[in-house]
C-alpha atoms as a PDB file:
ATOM      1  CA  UNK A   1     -67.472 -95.108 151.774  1.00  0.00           C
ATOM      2  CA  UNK A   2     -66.871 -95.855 148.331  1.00  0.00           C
ATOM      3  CA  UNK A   3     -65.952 -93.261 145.432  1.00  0.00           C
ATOM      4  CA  UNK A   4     -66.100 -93.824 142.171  1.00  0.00           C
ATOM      5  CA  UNK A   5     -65.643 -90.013 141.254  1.00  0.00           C
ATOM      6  CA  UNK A   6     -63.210 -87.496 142.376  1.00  0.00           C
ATOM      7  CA  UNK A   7     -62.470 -84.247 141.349  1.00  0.00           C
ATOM      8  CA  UNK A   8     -59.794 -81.900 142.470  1.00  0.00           C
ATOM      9  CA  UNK A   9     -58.994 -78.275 141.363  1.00  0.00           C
ATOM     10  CA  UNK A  10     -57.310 -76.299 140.912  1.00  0.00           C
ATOM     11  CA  UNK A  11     -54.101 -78.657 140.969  1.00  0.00           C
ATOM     12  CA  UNK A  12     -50.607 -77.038 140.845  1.00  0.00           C
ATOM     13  CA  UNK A  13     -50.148 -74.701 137.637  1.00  0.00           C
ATOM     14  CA  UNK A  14     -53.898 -74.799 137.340  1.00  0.00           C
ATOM     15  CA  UNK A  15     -56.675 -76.661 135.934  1.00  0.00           C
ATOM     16  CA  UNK A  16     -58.610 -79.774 136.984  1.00  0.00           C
ATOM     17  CA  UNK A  17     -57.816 -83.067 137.623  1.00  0.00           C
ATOM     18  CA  UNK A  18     -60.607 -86.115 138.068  1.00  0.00           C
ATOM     19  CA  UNK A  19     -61.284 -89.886 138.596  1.00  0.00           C
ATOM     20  CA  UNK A  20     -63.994 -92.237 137.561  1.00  0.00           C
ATOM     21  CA  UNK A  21     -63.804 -95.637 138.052  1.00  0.00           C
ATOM     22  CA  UNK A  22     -66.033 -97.179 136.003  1.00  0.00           C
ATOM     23  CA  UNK A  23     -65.677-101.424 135.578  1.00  0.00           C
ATOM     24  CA  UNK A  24     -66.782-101.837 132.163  1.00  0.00           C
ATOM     25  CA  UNK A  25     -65.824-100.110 129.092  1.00  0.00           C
ATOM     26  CA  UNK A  26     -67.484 -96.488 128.555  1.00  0.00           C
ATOM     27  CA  UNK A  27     -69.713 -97.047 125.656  1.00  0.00           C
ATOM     28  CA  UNK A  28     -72.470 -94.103 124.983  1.00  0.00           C
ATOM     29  CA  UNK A  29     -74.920 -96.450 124.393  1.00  0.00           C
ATOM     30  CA  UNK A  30     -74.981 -98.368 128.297  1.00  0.00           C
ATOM     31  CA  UNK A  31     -76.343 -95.183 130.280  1.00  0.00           C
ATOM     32  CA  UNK A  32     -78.497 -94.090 132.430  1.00  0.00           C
ATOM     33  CA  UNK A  33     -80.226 -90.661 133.215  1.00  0.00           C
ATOM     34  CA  UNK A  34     -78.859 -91.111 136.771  1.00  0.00           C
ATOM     35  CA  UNK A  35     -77.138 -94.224 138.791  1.00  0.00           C
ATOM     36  CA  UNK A  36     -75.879 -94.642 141.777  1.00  0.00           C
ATOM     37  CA  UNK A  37     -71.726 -95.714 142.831  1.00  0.00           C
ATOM     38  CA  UNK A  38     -71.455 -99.088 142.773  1.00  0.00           C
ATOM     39  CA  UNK A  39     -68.834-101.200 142.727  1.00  0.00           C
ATOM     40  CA  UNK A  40     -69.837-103.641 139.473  1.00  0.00           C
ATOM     41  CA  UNK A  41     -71.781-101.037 137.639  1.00  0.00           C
ATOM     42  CA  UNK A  42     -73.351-102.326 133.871  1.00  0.00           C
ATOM     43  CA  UNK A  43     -74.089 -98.775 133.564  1.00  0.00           C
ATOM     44  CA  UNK A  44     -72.651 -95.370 133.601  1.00  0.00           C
ATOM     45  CA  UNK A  45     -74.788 -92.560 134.951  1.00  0.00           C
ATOM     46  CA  UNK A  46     -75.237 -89.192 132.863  1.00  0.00           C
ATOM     47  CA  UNK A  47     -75.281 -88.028 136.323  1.00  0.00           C
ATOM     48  CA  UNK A  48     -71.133 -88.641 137.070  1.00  0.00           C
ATOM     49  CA  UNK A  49     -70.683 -86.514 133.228  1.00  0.00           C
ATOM     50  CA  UNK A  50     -72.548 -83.523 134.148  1.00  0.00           C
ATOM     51  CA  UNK A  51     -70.508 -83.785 137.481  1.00  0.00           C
ATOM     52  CA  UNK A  52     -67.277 -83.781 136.361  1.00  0.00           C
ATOM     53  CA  UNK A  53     -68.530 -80.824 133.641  1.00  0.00           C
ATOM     54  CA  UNK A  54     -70.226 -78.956 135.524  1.00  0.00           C
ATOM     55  CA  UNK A  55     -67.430 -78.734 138.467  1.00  0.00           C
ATOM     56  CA  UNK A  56     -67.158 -75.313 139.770  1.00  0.00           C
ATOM     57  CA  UNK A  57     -63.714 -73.969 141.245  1.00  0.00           C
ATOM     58  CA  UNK A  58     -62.053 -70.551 142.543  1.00  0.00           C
ATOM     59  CA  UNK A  59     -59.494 -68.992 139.737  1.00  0.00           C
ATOM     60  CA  UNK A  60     -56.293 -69.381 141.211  1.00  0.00           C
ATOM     61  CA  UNK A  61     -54.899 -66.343 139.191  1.00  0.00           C
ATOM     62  CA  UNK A  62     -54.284 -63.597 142.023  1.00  0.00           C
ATOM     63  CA  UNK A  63     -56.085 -60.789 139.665  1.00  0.00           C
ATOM     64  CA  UNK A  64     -59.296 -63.301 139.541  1.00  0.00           C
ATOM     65  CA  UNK A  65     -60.498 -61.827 143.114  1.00  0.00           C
ATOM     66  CA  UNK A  66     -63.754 -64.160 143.575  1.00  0.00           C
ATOM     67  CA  UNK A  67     -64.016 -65.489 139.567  1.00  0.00           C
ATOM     68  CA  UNK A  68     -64.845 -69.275 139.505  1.00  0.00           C
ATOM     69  CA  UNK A  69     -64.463 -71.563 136.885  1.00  0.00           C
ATOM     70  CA  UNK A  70     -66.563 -74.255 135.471  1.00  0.00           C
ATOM     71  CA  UNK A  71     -64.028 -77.134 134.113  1.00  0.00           C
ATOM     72  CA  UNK A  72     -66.955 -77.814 130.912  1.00  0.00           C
ATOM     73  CA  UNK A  73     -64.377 -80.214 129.589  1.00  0.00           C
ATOM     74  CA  UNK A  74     -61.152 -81.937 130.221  1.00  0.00           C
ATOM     75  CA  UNK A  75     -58.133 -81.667 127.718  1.00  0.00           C
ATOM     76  CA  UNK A  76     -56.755 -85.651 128.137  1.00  0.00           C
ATOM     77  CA  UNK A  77     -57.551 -88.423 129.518  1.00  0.00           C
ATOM     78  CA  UNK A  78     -55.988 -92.058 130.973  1.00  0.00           C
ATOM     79  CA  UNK A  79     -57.474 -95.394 130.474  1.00  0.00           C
ATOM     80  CA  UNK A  80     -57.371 -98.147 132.307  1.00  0.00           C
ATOM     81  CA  UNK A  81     -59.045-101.034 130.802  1.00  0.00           C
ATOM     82  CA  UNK A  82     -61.150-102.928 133.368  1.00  0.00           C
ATOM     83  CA  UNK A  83     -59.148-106.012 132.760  1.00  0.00           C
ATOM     84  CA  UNK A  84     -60.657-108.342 135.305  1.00  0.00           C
ATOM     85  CA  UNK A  85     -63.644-107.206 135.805  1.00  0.00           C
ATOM     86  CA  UNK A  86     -64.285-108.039 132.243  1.00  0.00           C
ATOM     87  CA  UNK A  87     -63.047-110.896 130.743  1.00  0.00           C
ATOM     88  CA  UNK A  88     -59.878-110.800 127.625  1.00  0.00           C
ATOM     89  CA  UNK A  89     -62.531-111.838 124.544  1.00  0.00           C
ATOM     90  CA  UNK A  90     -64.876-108.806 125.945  1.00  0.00           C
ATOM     91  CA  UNK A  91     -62.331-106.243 125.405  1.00  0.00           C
ATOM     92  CA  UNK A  92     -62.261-105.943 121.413  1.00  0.00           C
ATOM     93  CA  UNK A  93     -60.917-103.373 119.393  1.00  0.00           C
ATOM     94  CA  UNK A  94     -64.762-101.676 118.509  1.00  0.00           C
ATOM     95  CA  UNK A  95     -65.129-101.050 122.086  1.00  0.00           C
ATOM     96  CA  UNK A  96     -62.109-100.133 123.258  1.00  0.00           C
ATOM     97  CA  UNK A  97     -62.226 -98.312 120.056  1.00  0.00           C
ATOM     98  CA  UNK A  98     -65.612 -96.478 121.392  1.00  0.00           C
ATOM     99  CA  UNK A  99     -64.146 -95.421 124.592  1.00  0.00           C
ATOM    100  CA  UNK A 100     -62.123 -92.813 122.362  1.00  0.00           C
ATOM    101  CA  UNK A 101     -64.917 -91.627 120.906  1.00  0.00           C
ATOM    102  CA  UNK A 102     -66.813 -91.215 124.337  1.00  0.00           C
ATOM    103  CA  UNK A 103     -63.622 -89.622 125.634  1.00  0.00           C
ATOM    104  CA  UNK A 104     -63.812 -87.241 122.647  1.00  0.00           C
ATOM    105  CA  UNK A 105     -68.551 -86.839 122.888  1.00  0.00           C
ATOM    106  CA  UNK A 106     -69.103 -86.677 126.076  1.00  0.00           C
ATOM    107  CA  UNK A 107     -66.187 -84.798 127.675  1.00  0.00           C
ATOM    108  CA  UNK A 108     -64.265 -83.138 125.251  1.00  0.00           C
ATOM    109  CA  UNK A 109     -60.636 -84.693 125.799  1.00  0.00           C
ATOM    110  CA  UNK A 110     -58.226 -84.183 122.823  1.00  0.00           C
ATOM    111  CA  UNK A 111     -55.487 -86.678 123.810  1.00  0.00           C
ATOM    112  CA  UNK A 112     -56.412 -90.477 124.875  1.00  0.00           C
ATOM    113  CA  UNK A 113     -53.587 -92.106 126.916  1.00  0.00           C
ATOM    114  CA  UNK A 114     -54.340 -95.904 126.953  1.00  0.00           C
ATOM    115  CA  UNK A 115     -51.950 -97.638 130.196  1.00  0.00           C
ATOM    116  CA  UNK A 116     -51.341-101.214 128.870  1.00  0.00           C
ATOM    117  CA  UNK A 117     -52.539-104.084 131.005  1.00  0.00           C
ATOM    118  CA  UNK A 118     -50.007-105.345 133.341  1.00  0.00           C
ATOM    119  CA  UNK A 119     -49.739-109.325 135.641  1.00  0.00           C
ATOM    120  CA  UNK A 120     -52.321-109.458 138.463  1.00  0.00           C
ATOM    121  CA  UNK A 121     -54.563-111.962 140.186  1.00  0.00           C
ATOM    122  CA  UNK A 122     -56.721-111.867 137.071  1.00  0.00           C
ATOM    123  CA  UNK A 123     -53.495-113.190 134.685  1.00  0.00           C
ATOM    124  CA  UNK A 124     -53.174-116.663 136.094  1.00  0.00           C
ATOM    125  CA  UNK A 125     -52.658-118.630 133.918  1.00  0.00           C
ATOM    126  CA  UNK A 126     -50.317-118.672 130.344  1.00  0.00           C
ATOM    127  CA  UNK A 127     -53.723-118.627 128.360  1.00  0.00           C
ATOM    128  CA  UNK A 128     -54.883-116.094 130.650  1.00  0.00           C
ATOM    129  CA  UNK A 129     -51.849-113.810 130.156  1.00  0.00           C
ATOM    130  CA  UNK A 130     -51.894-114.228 126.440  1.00  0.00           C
ATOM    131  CA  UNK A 131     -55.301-112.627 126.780  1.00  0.00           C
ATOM    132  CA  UNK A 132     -54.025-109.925 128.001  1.00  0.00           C
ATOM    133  CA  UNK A 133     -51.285-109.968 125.383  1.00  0.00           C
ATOM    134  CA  UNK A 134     -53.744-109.709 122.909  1.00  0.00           C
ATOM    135  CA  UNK A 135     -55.584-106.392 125.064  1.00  0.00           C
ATOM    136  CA  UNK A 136     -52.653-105.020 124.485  1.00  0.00           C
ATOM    137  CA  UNK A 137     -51.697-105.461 120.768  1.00  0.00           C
ATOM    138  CA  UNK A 138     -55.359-104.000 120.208  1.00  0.00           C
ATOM    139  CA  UNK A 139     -54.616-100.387 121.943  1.00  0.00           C
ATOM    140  CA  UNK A 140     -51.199-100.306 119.706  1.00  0.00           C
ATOM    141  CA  UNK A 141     -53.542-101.049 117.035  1.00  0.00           C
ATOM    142  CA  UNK A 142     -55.953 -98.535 117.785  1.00  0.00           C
ATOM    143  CA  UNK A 143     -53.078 -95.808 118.884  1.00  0.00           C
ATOM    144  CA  UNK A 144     -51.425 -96.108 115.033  1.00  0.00           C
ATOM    145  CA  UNK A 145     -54.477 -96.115 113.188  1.00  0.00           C
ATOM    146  CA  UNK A 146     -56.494 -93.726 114.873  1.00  0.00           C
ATOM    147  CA  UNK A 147     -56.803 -90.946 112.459  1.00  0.00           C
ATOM    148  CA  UNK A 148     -57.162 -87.499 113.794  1.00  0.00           C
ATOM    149  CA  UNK A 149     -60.063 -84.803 113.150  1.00  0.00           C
ATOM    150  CA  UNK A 150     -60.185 -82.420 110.696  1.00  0.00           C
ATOM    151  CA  UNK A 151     -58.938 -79.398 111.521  1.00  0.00           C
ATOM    152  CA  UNK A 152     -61.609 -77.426 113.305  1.00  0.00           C
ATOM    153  CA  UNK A 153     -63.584 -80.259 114.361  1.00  0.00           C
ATOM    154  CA  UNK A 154     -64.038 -81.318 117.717  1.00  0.00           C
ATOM    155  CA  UNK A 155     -62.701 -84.856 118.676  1.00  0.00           C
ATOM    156  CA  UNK A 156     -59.950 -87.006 119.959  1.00  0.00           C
ATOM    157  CA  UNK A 157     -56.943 -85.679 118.126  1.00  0.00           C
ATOM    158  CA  UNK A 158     -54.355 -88.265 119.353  1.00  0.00           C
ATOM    159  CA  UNK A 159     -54.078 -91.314 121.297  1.00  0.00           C
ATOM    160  CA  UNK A 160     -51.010 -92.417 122.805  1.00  0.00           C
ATOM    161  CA  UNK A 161     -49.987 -95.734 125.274  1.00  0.00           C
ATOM    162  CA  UNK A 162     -48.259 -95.419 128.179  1.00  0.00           C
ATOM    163  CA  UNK A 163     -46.064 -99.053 127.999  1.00  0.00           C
ATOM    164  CA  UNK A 164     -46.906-100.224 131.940  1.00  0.00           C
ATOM    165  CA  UNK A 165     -47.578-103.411 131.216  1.00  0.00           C
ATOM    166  CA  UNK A 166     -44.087-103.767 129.390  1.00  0.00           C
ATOM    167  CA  UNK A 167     -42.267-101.920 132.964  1.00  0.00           C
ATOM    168  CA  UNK A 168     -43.988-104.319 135.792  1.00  0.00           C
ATOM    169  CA  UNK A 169     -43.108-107.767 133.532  1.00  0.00           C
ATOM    170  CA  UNK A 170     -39.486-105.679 133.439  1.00  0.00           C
ATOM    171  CA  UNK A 171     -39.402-105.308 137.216  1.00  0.00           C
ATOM    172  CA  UNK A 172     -41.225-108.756 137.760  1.00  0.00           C
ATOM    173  CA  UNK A 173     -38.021-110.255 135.535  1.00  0.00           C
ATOM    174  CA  UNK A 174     -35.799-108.783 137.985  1.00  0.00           C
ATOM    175  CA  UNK A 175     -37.207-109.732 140.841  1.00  0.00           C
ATOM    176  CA  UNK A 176     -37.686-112.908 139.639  1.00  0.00           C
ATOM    177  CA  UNK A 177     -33.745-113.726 138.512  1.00  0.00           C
ATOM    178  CA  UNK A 178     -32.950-112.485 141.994  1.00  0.00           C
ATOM    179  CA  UNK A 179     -35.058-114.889 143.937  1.00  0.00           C
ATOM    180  CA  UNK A 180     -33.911-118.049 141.993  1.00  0.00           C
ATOM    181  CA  UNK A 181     -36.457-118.496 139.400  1.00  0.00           C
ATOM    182  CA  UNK A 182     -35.843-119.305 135.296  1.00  0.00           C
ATOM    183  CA  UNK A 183     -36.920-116.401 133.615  1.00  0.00           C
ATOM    184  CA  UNK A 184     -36.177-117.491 129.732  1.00  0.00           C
ATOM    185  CA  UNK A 185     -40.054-117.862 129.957  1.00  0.00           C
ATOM    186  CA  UNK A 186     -42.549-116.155 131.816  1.00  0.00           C
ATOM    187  CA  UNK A 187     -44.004-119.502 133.069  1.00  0.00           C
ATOM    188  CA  UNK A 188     -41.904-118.164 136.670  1.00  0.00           C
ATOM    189  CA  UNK A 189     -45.054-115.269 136.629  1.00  0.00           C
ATOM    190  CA  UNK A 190     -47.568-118.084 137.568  1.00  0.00           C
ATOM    191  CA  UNK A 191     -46.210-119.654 140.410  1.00  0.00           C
ATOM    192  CA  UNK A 192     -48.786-118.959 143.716  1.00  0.00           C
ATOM    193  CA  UNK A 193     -48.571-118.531 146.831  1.00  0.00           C
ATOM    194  CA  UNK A 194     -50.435-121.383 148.767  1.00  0.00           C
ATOM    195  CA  UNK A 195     -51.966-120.774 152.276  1.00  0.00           C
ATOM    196  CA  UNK A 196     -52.874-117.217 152.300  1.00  0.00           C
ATOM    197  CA  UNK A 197     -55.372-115.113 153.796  1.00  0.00           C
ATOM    198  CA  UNK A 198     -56.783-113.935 150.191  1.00  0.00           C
ATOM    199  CA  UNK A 199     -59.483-115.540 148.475  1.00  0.00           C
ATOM    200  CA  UNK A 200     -57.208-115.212 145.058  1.00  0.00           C
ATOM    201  CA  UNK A 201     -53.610-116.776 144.763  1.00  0.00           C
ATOM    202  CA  UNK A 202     -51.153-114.091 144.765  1.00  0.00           C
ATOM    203  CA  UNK A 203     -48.145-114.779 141.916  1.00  0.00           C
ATOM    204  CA  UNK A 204     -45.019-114.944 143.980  1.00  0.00           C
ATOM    205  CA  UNK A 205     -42.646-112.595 142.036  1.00  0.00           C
ATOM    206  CA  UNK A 206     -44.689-109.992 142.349  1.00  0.00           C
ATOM    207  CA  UNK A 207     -45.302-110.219 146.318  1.00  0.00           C
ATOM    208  CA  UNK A 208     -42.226-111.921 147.169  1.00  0.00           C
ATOM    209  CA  UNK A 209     -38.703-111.211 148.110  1.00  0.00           C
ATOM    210  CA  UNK A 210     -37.326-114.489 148.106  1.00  0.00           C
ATOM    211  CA  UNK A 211     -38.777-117.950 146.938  1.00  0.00           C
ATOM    212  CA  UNK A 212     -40.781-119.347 150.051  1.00  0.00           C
ATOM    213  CA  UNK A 213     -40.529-123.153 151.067  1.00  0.00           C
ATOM    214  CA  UNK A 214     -43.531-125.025 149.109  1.00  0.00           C
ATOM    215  CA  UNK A 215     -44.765-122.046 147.875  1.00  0.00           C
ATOM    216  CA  UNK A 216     -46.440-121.192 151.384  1.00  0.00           C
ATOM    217  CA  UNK A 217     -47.407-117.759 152.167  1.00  0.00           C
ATOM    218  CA  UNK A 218     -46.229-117.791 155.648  1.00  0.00           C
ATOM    219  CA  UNK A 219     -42.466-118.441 154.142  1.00  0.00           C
ATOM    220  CA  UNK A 220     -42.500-114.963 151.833  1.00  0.00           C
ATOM    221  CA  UNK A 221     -40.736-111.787 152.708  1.00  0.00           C
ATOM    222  CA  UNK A 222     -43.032-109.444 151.334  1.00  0.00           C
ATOM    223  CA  UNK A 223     -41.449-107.099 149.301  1.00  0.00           C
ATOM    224  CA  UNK A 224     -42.003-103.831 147.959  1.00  0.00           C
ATOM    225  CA  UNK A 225     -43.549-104.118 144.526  1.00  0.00           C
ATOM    226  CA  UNK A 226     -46.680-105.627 144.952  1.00  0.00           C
ATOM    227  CA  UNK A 227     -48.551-105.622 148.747  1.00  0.00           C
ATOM    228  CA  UNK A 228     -51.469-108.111 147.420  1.00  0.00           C
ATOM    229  CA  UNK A 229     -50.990-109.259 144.115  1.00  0.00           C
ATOM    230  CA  UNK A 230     -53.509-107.281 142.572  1.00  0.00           C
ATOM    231  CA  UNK A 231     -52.245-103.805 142.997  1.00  0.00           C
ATOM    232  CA  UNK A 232     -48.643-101.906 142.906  1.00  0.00           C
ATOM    233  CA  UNK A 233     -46.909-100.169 145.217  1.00  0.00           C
ATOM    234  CA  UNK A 234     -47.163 -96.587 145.283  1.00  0.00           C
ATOM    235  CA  UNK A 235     -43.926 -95.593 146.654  1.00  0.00           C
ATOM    236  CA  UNK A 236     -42.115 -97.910 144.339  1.00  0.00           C
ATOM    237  CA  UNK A 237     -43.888 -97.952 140.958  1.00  0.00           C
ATOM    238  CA  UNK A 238     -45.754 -94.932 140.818  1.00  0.00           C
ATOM    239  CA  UNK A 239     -42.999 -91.639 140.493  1.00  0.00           C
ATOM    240  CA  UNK A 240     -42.225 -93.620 137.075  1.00  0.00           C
ATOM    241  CA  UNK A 241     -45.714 -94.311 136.194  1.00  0.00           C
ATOM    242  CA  UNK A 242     -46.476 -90.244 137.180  1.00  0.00           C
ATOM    243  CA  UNK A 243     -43.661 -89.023 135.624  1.00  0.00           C
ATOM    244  CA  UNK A 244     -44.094 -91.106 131.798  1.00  0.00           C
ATOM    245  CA  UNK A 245     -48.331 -89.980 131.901  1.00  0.00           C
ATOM    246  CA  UNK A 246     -46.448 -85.904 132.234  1.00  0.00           C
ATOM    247  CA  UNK A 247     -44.196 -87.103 129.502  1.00  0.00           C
ATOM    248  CA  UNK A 248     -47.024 -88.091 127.104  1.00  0.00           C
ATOM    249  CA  UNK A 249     -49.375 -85.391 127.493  1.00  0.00           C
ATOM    250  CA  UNK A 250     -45.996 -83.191 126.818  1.00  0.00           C
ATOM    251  CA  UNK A 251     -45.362 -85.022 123.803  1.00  0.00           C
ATOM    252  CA  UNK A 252     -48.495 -83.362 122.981  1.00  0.00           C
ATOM    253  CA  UNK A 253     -49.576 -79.988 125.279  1.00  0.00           C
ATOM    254  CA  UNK A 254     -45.613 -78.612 125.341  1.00  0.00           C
ATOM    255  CA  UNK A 255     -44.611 -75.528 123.833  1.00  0.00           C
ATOM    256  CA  UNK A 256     -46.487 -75.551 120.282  1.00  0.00           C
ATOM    257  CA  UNK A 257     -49.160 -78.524 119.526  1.00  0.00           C
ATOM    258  CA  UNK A 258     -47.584 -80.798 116.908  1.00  0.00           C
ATOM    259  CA  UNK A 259     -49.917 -80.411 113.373  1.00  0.00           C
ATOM    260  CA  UNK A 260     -52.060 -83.281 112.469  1.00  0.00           C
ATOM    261  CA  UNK A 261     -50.230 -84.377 109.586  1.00  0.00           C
ATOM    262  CA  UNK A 262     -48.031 -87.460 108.370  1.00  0.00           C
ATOM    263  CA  UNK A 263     -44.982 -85.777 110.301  1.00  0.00           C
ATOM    264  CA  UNK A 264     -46.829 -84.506 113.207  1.00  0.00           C
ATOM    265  CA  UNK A 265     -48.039 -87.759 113.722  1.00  0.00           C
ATOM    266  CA  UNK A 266     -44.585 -89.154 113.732  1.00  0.00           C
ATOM    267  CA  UNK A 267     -43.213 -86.848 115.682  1.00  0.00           C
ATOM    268  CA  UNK A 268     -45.550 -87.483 118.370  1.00  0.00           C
ATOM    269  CA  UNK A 269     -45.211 -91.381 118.359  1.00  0.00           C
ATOM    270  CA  UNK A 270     -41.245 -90.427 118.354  1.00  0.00           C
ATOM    271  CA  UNK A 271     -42.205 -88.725 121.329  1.00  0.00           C
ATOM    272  CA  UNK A 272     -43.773 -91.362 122.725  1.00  0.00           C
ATOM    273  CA  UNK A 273     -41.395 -93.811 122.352  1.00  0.00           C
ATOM    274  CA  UNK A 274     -38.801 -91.677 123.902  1.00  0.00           C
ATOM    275  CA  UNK A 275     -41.074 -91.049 127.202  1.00  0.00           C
ATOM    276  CA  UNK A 276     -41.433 -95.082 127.546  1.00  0.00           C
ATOM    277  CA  UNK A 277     -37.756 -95.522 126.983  1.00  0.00           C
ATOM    278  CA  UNK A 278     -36.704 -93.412 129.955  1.00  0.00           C
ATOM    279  CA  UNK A 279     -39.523 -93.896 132.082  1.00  0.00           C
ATOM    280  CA  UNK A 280     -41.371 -97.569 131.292  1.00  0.00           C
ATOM    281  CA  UNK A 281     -37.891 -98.930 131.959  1.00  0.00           C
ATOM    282  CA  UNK A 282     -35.607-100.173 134.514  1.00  0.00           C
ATOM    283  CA  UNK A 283     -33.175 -97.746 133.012  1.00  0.00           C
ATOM    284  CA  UNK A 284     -31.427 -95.246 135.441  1.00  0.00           C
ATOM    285  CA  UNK A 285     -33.191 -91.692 135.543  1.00  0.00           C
ATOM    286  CA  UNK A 286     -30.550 -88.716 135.312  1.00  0.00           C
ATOM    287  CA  UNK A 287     -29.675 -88.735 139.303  1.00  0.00           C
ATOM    288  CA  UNK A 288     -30.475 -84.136 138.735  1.00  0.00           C
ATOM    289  CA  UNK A 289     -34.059 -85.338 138.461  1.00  0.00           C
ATOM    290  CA  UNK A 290     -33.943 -87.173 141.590  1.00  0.00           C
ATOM    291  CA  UNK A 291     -35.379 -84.883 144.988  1.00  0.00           C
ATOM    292  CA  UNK A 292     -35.003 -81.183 144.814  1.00  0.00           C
ATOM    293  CA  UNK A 293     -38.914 -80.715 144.342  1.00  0.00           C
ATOM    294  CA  UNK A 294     -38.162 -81.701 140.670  1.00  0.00           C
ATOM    295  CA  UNK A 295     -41.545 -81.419 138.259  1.00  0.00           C
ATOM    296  CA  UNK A 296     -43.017 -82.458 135.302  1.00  0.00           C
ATOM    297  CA  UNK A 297     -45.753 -81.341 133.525  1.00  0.00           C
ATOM    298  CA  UNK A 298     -47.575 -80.650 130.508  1.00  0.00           C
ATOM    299  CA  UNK A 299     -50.060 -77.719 129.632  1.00  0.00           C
ATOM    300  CA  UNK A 300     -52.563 -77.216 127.593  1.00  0.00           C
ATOM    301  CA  UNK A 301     -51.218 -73.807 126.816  1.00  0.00           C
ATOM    302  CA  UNK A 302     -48.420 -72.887 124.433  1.00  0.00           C
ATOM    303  CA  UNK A 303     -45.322 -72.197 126.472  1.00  0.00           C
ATOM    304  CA  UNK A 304     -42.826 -69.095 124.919  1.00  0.00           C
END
């Protein structure tokens, strides 16, 4: 069975979360009145919108009794651009540039959070990676320039960018130093496994926990960042990948919303910066975080 929407609600301190996968970019003008899951979709159906709008949940508040809630619109958003499935010189800045303002139309988010593209099986090559270098300089683009709504008028307020790709080429550099190769380049990111059971080439620092004889697949100790060389380990890479998106949106959502002015502006990017410091890093989290049921979060609410 394959979903390409999933809804959940309400999560922990309340509200809705959702995922659509979706392998091209969201553009209001490629839909259809209804379509079906599929895996390479050209379209996306108005059917998956009213959906995720039109999701219907029990309050969680004890006083509720029986009240349920229709979710009608979602405050944020993450994007992942479908890197891969299209190619680098299809992902300019007016379209990525529309998927804000589809964000924004059709489902009401305030705050964008683009995830930069990281190394996988579709980076192969050094041209190919500079493709993606170039992905990536757009969203910064779009994430400086974008200028907010007036006040009063409905539309993406802010857009932020969660630095992943700039934390897996971090961990990759590691890994890569401690299995013998030169990393003054990243020409080490390139180097395949040969032999192996998948019909793609997987880059050996990111599967590998030493450097394998020949390059053969049956000579790598698999290790713990990568199981396939396309996606990344949960258990290693995702509490820091959790933990910065609850940063962001609390750069934004925490205690009183930051105005949309020169300064507010700033002090969000500020914000931002500081959340991809500490947590788009290899650099130590304060040990008090670490187990104790610790949580992050961010609300849409003003918290006294």
């Amino acid at each position: 069975q394959f979903d390409c929407l999933v809804t959940s609600a309400p999560v922990r301190g309340g509200g809705v979360t959702a995922f659509w996968r979706y392998t091209e970019l969201l553009d209001r003008s490629r839909w259809a009145r209804i379509m079906p899951c599929y895996t390479q979709e050209r379209k996306w159906g108005q059917n998956f919108v009213h959906t995720l709008l039109d999701y219907k949940y029990p309050d969680p508040a004890p006083e509720a009794g029986r009240h349920v809630r229709t979710v009608s619109g979602f405050d944020a958003a993450v994007v992942r651009l479908p890197h891969g499935w299209m190619k680098a010189a299809q992902l300019t800045r007016e379209r990525i540039n529309e998927v804000v303002i589809f964000c924004g139309k059709m489902l009401g988010v305030r705050t964008v959070i683009f995830t930069t593209v990281g190394l996988d099986n579709n980076a192969i090559t050094a041209e190919m990676w500079d493709g993606v270098t170039k992905i990536n300089e757009i969203v910064h683009d779009i994430a400086r320039s974008w200028e907010p709504p007036s006040d009063g008028e409905d539309g993406v307020k802010w857009v932020l960018v969660q630095e992943f790709s700039n934390f897996t080429s971090a961990v990759l550099n590691e890994n890569g130093k401690h299995i013998g190769y030169d990393v003054s380049s990243n020409a080490f990111y390139f180097e395949r496994l040969k032999g192996g059971t998948t019909n793609w080439a997987q880059s050996i620092p990111m599967v590998c926990a030493n450097k394998p004889k020949d390059d053969m697949d049956s000579d790598c100790k698999r290790n713990k960042i990568s199981p396939d060389g396309i996606h990344w380990c949960v258990e290693t890479i995702g509490p820091r990948f959790t933990a910065s998106i609850a940063c962001l949106l609390g750069c934004v959502h925490n205690e009183r919303p930051p105005e949309a002015t020169a300064e507010g502006l700033e002090s969000v990017h500020r914000c931002e910066q500081e959340c991809n410091n500490r947590f788009m890093s290899l650099v130590p989290v304060e040990e008090s975080w670490i187990g104790n049921e610790r949580t992050f979060f961010a609300s849409s609410n003003v918290v006294s």
